[in-house]
Protein backbone atom coordinates (compact mmCIF):
# COMPACT_ATOMS: atom_id res chain seq x y z
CA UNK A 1 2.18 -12.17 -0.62
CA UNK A 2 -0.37 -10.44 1.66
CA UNK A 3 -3.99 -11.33 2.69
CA UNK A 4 -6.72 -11.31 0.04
CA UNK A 5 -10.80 -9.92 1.16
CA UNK A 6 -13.61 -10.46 -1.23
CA UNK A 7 -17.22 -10.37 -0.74
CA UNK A 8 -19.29 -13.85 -1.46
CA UNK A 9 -22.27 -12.53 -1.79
CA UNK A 10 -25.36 -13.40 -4.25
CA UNK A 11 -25.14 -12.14 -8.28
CA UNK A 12 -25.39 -14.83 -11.51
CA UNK A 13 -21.51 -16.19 -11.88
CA UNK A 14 -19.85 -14.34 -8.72
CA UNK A 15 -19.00 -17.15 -6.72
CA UNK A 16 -17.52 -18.68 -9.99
CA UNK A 17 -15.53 -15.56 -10.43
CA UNK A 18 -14.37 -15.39 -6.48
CA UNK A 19 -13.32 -19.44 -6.91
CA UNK A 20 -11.58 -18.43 -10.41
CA UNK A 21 -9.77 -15.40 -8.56
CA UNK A 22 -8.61 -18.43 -5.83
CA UNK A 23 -7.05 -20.32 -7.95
CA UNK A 24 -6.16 -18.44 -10.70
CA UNK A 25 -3.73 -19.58 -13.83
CA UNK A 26 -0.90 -18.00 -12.68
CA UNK A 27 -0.71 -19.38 -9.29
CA UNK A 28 -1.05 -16.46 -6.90
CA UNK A 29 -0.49 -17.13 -3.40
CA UNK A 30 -2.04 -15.24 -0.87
CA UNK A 31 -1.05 -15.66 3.28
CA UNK A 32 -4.64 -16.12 3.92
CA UNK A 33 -8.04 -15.50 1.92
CA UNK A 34 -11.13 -13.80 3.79
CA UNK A 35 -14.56 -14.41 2.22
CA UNK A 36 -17.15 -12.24 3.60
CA UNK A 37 -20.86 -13.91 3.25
CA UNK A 38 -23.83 -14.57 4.13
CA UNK A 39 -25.61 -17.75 6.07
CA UNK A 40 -26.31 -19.35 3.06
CA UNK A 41 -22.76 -18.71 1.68
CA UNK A 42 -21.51 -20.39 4.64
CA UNK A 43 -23.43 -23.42 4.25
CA UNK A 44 -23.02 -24.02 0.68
CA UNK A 45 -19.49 -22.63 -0.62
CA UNK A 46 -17.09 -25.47 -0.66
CA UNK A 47 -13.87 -23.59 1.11
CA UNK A 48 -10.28 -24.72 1.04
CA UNK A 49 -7.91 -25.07 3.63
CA UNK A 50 -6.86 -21.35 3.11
CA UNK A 51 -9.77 -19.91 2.93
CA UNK A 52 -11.72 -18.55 6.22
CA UNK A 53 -15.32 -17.50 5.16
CA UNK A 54 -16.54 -15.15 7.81
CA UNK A 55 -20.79 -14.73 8.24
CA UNK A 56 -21.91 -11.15 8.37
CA UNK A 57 -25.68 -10.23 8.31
CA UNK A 58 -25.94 -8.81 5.22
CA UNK A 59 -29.32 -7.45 5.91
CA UNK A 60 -28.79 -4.92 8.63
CA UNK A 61 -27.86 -0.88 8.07
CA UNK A 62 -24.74 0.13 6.35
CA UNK A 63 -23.17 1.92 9.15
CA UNK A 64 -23.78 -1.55 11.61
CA UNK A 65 -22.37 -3.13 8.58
CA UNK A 66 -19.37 -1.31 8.38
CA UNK A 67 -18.83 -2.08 12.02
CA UNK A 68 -19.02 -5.47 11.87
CA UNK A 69 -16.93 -5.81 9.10
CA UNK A 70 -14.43 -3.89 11.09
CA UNK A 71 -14.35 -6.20 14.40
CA UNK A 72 -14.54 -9.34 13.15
CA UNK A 73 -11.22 -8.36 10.21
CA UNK A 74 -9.08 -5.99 12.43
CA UNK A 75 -7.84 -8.78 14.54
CA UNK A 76 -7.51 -11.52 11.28
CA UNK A 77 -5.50 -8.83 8.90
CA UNK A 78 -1.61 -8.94 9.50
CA UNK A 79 -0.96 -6.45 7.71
CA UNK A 80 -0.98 -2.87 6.21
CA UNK A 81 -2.34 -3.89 2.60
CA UNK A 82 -4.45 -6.59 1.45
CA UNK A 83 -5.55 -7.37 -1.90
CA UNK A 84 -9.67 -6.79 -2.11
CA UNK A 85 -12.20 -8.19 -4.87
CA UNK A 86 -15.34 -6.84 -5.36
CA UNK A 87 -17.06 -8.69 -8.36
CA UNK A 88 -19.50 -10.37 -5.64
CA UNK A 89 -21.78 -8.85 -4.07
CA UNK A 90 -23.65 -5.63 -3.99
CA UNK A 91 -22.68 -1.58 -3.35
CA UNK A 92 -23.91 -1.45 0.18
CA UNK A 93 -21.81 -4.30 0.75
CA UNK A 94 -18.62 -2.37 -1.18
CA UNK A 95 -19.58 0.41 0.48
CA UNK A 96 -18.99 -1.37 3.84
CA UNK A 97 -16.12 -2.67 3.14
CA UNK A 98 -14.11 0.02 1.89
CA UNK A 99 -14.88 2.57 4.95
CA UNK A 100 -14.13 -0.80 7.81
CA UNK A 101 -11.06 -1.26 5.64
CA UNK A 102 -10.34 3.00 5.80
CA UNK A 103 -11.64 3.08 9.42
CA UNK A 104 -8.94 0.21 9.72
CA UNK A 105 -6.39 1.95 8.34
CA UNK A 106 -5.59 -0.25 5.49
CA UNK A 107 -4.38 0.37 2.31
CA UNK A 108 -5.28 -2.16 -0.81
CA UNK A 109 -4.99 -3.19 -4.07
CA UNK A 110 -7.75 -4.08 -6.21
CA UNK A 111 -7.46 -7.80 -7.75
CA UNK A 112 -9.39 -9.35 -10.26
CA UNK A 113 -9.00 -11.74 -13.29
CA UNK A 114 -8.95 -11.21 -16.88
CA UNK A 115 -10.43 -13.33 -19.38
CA UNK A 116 -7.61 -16.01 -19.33
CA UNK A 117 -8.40 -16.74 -15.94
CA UNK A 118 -5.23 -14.83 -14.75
CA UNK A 119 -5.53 -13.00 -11.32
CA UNK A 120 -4.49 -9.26 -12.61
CA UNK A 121 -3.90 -6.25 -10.61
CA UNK A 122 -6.65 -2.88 -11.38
C-alpha cells in the first residue's frame, strides 16, 4: 500500500473519523500514517505504533504553512502517491496541504470512510 496524510485538527467527531479511517472494517494497510496537528493534538491523541503525528503551528500564514508542511513531509514520503484525508481540520489547513503536496510533486488519492466504517476511495 502507500503512505496515508490526514490533518488532526479541531471540528466535533474528526478525530473519531481520522481513528475510524485507521482502522477501518476492511483492514487497509498503509506503509506508514502521517497525522498533521497541532500541540494539543500531540499531547492528547493516543497514536499507534504506525502512526507518526507531526506538530505544525497551525496558527501562522498560509504560505509559512504550506512551507512547513513541505519540509517536515518531503523527507518522510517514499513515494509518488499517498492516500490524503481531509475530514479534520479546516480549509486553510487543506489549502496547505494540497499546494506542499503539489509543490512536492505528489500525486494522491482521496480516502475516506463510508457509513459502514469501510475506508473507501473518492
Amino acid at each position: 500500500m502507500t503512505e496515508l496524510v490526514a490533518f488532526l485538527s479541531t471540528g466535533k467527531g474528526s478525530w473519531g473519523h481520522v481513528n475510524t479511517l485507521l482502522t477501518g472494517l476492511n483492514g487497509e494497510k498503509w506503509n506508514k500514517i502521517f497525522l498533521l496537528t497541532n500541540e494539543f493534538g500531540m499531547k492528547n491523541f493516543p497514536a499507534r505504533d504506525d502512526v507518526e503525528l507531526i506538530q505544525l503551528n497551525i496558527e501562522t500564514s498560509i504560505a509559512d504553512l504550506t512551507e512547513e508542511i513541505q519540509s517536515k513531509l518531503k523527507a518522510k514520503i517514499k513515494g509518488m502517491e499517498i492516500g490524503v484525508n481531509f475530514f479534520s481540520g479546516e480549509g486553510k489547513e487543506h489549502m496547505a496541504l494540497v499546494s506542499a503536496l503539489m509543490k512536492m510533486g505528489l500525486g494522491f488519492r482521496l480516502i475516506s470512510i463510508d457509513n459502514s466504517k469501510t475506508v473507501v476511495e473518492l
